[in-house]
C-alpha atoms as a PDB file:
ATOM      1  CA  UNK A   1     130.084 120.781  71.807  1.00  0.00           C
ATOM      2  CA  UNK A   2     132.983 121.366  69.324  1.00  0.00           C
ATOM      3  CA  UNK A   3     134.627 124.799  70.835  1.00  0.00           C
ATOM      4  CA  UNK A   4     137.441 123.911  73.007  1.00  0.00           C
ATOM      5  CA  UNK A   5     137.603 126.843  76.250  1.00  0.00           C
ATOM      6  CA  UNK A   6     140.256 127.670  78.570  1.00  0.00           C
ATOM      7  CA  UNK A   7     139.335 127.738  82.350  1.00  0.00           C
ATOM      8  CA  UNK A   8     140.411 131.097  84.212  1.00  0.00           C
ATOM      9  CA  UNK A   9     140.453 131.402  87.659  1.00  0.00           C
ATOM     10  CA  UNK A  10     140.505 134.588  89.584  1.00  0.00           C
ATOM     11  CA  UNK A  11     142.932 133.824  92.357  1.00  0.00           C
ATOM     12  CA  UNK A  12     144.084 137.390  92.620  1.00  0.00           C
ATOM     13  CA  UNK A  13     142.376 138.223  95.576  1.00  0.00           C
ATOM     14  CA  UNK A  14     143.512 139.837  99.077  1.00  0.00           C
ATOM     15  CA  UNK A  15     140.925 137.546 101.096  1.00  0.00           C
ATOM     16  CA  UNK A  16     140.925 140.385 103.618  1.00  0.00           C
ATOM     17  CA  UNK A  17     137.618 139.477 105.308  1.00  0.00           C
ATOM     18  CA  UNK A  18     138.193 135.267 105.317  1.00  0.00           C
ATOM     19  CA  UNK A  19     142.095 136.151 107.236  1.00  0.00           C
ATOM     20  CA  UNK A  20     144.118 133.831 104.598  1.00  0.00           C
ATOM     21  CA  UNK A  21     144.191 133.164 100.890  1.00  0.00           C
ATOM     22  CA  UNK A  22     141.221 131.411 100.290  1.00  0.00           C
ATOM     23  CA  UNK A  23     142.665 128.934  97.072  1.00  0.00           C
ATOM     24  CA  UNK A  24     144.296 127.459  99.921  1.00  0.00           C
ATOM     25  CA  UNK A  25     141.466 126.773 102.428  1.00  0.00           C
ATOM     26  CA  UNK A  26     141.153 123.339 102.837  1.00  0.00           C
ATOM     27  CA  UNK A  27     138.448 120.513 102.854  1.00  0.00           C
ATOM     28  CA  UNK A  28     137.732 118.724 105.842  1.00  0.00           C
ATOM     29  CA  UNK A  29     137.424 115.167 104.254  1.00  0.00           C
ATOM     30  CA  UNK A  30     140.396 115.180 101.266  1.00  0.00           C
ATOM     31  CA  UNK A  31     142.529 117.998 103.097  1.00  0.00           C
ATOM     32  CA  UNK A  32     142.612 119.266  99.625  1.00  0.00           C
ATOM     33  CA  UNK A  33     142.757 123.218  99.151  1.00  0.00           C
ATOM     34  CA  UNK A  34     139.945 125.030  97.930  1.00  0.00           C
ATOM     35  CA  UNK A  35     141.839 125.825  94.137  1.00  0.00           C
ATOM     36  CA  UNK A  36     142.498 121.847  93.916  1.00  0.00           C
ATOM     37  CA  UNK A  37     138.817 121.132  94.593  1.00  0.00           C
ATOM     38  CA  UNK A  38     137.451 123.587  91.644  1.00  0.00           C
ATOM     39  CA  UNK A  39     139.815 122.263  89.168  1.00  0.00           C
ATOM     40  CA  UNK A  40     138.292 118.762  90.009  1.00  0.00           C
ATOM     41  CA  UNK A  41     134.632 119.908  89.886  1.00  0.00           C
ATOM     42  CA  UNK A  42     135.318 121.059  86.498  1.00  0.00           C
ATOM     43  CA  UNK A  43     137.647 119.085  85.281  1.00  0.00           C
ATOM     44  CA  UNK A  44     134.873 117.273  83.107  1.00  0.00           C
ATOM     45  CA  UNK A  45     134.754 120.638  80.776  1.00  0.00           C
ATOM     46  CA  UNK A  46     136.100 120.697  77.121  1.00  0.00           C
ATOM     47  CA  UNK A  47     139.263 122.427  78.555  1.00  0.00           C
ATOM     48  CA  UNK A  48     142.425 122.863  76.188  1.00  0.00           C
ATOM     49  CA  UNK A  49     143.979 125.122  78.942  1.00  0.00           C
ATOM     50  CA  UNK A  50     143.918 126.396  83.002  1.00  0.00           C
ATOM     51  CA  UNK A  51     145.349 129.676  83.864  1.00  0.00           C
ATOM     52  CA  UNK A  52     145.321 131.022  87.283  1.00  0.00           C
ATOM     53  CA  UNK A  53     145.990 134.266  88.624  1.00  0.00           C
ATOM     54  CA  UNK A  54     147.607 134.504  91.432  1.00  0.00           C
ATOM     55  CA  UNK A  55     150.183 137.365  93.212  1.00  0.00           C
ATOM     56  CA  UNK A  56     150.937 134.090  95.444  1.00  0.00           C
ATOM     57  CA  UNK A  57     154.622 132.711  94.017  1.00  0.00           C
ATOM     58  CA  UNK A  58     154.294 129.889  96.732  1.00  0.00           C
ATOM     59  CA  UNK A  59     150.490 129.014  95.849  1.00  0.00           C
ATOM     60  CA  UNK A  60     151.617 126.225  92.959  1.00  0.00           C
ATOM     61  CA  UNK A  61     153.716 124.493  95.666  1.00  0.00           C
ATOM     62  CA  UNK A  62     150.981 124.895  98.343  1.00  0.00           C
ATOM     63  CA  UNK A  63     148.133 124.088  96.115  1.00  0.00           C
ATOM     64  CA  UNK A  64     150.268 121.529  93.329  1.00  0.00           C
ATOM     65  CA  UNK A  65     147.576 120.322  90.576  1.00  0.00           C
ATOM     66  CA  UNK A  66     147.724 116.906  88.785  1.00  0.00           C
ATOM     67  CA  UNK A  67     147.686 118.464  85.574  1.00  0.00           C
ATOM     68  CA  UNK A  68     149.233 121.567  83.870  1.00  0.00           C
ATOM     69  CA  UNK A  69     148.763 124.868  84.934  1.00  0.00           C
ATOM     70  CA  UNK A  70     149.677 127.788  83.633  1.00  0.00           C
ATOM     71  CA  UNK A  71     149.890 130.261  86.580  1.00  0.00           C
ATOM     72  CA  UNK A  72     150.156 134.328  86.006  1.00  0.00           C
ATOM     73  CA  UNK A  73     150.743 137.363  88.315  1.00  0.00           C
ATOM     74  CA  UNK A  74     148.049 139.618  88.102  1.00  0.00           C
ATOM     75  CA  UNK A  75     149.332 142.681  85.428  1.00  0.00           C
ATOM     76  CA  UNK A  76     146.866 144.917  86.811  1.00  0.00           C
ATOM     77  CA  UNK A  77     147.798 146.503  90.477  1.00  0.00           C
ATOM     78  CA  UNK A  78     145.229 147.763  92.985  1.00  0.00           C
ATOM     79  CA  UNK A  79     142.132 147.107  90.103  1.00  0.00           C
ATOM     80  CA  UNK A  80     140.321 144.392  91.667  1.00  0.00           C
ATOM     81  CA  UNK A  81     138.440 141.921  89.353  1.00  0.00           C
ATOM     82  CA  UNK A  82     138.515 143.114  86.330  1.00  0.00           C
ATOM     83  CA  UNK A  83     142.453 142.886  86.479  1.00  0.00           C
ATOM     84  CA  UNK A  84     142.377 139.659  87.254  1.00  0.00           C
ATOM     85  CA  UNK A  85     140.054 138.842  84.585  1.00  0.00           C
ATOM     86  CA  UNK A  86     142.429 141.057  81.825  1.00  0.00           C
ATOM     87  CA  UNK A  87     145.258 139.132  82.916  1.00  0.00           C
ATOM     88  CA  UNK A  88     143.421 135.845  82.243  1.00  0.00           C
ATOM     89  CA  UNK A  89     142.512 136.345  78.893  1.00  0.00           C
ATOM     90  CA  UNK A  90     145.647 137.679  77.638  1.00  0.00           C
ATOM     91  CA  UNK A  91     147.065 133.974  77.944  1.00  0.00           C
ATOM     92  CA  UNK A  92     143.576 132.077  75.698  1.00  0.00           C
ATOM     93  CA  UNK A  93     143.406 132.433  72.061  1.00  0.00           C
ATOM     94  CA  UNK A  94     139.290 132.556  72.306  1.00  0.00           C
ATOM     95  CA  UNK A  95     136.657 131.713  74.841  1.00  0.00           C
ATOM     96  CA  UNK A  96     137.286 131.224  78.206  1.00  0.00           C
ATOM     97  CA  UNK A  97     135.450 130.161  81.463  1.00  0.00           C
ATOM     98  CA  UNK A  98     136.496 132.856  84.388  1.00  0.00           C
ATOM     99  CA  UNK A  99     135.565 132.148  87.885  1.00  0.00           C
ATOM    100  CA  UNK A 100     136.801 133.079  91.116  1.00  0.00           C
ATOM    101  CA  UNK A 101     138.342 130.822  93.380  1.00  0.00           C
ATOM    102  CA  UNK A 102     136.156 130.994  96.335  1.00  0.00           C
ATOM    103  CA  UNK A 103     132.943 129.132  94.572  1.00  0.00           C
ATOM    104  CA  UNK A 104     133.343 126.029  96.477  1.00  0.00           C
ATOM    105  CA  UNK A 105     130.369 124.698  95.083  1.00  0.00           C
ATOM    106  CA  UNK A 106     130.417 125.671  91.936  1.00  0.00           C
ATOM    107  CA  UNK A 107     127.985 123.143  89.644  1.00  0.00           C
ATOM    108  CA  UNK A 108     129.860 121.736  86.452  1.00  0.00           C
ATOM    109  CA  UNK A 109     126.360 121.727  84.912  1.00  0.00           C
ATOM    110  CA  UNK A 110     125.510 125.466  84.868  1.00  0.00           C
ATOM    111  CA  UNK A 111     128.955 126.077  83.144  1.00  0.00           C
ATOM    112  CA  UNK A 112     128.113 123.423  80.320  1.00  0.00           C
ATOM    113  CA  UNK A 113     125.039 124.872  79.735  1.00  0.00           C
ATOM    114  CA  UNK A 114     127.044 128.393  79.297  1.00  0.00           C
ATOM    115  CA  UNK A 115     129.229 126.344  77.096  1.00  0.00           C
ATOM    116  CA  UNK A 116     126.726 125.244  75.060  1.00  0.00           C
ATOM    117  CA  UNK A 117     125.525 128.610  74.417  1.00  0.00           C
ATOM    118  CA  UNK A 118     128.452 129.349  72.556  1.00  0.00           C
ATOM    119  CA  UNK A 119     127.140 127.372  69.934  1.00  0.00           C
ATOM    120  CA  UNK A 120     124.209 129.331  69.168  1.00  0.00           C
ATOM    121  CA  UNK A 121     126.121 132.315  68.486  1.00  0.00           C
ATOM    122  CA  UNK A 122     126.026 132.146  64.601  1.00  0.00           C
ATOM    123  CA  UNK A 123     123.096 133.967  64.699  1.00  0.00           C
ATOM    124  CA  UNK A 124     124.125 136.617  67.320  1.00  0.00           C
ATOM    125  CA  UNK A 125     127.884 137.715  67.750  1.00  0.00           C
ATOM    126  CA  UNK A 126     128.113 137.085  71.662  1.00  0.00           C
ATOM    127  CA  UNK A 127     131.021 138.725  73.659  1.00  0.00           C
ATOM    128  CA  UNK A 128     130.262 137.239  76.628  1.00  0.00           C
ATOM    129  CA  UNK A 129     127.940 134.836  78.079  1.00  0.00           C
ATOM    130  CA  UNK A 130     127.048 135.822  81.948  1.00  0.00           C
ATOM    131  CA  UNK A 131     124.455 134.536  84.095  1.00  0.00           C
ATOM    132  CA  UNK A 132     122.369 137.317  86.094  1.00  0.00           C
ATOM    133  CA  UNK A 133     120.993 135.943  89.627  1.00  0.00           C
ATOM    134  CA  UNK A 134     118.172 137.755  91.058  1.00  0.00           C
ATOM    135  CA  UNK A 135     118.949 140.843  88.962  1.00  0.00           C
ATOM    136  CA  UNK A 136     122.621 140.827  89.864  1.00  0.00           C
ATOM    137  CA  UNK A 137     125.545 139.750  87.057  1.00  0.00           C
ATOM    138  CA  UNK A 138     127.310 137.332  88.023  1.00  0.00           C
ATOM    139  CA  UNK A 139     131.009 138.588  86.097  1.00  0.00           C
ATOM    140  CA  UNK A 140     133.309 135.584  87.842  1.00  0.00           C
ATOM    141  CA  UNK A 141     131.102 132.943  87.082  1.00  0.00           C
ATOM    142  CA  UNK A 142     131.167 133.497  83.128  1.00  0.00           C
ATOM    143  CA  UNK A 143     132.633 132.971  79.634  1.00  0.00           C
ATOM    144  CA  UNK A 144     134.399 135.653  77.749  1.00  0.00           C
ATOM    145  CA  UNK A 145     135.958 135.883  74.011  1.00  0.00           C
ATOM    146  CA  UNK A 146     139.505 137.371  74.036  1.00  0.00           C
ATOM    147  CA  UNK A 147     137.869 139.741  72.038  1.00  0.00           C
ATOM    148  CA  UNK A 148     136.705 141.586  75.368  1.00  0.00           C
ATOM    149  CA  UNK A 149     140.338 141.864  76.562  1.00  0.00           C
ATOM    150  CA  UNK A 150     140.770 145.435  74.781  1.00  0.00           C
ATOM    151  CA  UNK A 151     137.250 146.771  76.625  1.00  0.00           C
ATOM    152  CA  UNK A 152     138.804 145.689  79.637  1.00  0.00           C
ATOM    153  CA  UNK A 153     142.022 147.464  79.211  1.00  0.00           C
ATOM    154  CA  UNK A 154     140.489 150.819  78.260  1.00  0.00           C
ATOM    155  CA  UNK A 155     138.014 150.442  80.896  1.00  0.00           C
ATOM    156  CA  UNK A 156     140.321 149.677  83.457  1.00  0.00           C
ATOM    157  CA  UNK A 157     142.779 152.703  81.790  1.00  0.00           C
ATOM    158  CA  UNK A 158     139.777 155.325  82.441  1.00  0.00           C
ATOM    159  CA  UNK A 159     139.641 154.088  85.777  1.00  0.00           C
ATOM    160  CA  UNK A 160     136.435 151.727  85.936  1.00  0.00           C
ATOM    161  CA  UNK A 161     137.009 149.091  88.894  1.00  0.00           C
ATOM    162  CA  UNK A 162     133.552 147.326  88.633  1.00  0.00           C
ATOM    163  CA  UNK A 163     133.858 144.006  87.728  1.00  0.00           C
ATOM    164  CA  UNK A 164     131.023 144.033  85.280  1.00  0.00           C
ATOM    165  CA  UNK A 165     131.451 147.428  84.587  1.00  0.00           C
ATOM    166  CA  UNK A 166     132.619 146.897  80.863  1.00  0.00           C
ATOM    167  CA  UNK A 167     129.776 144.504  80.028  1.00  0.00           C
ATOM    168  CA  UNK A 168     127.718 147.314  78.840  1.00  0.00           C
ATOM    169  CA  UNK A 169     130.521 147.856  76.414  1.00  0.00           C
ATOM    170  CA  UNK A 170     130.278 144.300  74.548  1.00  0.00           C
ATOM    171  CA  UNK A 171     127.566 141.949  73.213  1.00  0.00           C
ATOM    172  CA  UNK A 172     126.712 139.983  76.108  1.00  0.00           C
ATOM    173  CA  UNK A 173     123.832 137.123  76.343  1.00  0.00           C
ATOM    174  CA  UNK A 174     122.462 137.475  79.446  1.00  0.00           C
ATOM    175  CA  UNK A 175     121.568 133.850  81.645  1.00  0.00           C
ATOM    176  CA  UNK A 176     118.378 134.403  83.682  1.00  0.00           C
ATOM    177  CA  UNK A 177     117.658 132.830  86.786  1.00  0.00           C
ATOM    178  CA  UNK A 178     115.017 131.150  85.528  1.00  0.00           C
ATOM    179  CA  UNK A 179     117.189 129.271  82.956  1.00  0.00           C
ATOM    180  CA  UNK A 180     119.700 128.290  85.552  1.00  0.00           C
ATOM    181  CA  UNK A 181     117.489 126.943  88.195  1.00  0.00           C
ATOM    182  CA  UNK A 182     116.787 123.699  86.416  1.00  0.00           C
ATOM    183  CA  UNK A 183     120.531 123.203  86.451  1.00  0.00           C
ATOM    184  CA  UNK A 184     121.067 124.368  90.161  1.00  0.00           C
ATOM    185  CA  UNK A 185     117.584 124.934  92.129  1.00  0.00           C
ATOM    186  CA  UNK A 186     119.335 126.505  95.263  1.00  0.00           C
ATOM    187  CA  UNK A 187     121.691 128.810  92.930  1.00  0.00           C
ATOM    188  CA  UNK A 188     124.602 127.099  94.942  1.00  0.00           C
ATOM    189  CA  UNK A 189     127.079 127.192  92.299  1.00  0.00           C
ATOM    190  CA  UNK A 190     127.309 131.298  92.805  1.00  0.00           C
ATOM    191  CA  UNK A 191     127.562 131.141  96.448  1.00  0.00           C
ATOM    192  CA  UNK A 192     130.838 132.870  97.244  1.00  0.00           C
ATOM    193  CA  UNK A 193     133.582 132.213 100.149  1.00  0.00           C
ATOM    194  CA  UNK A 194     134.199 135.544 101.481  1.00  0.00           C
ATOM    195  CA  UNK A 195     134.250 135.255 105.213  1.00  0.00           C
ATOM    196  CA  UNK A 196     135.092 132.393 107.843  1.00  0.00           C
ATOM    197  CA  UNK A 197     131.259 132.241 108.283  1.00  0.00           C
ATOM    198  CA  UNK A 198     130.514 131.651 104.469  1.00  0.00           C
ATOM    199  CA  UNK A 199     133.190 129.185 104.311  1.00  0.00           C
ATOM    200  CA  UNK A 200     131.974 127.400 107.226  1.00  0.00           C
ATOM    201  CA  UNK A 201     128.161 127.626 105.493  1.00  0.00           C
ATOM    202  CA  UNK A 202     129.667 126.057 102.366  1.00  0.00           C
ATOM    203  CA  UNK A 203     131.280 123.176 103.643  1.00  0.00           C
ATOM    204  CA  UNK A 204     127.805 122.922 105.442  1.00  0.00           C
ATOM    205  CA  UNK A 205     126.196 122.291 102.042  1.00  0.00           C
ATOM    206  CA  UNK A 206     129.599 120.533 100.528  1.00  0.00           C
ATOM    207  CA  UNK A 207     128.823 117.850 103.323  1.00  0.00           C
ATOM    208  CA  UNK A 208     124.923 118.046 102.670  1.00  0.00           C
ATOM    209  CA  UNK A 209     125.877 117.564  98.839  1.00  0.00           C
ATOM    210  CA  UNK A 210     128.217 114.410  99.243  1.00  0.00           C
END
């Protein structure tokens, strides 16, 4: 796998429904918060770069990573997710890996297999590279070119606040379930963190994983 990606993560979010700012929930066992514990899981990637984006000023002492991090105050006020991911990219000179930071179990294989697909893109100019579970895209758990960033900004300018809402807008290659379940049968790695009773589900399956 010869293309080098930066890592994105989404940790713009107000966490209104989990009651605190969910990079910093924290793992039973290691005590280590939940931003700290995706940055290990995929640590393993061809990574040149991590950005996160975050409104928090206090969230690189609260949540310190043992490796560099280049942190970024979302640019975009009040537009959700696809600020977040706008911000990202305008920090990574081509393709980057964008998640969210409430995937606690996120599977380092799926994303290599999206990785991978950036190889076979000689044939077809791919934008983007999104899985679609059960129908549904899947826009924080993906890899973007920076060449998205200006469909982004004009979506977001004519006031579009879906978060895959400029996908149909770019040359995207589509991951079906049924080429992700060999890498994750129970679709785990998109299971999201919203609420005190999803986080308390995940760390269910974190302790059923381990």
């Amino acid at each position: 796998m010869a293309s080098i990606f930066s890592l994105v993560i989404n940790a713009g979010g107000q966490s209104r429904r989990m009651g605190q700012d969910k990079a910093l929930l924290r793992l039973p066992v290691t005590g280590q918060p939940l931003l700290r514990h995706i940055v290990d899981r995929l640590g393993h990637l061809p990574l040149d770069q991590i950005v996160v984006v975050s409104n928090n000023p206090q969230l690189p002492h609260l949540a310190p990573l043992d490796r560099p991090v280049l942190y970024l105050p979302d640019t975009y006020s009040n537009v959700g997710v696809l600020g977040g991911i706008a911000t990202g990219l305008s920090a990574c000179p081509a393709w980057a890996i964008c998640v969210a930071c409430d995937l606690p179990l996120i599977k380092p294989a799926v994303l290599h297999y999206l990785c991978r697909l950036v190889t076979e893109q000689a044939a077809q100019p791919w934008q983007a590279i999104v899985p679609r579970v059960d129908g549904y895209a899947q826009p924080l758990h993906a890899l973007y070119h920076r060449s998205v960033l200006p469909v982004i900004v004009r979506a977001i300018a004519a006031g579009e606040r879906r978060a895959a809402g400029f996908l149909a807008d770019v040359d995207v290659r589509w991951v079906e379930t049924e080429e992700l379940l060999p890498l994750d049968p129970a679709l785990h790695s998109f299971f999201n963190a919203n609420t005190p009773t999803e986080w308390a589900e995940a760390l269910r399956l974190l302790a059923e994983e381990s």
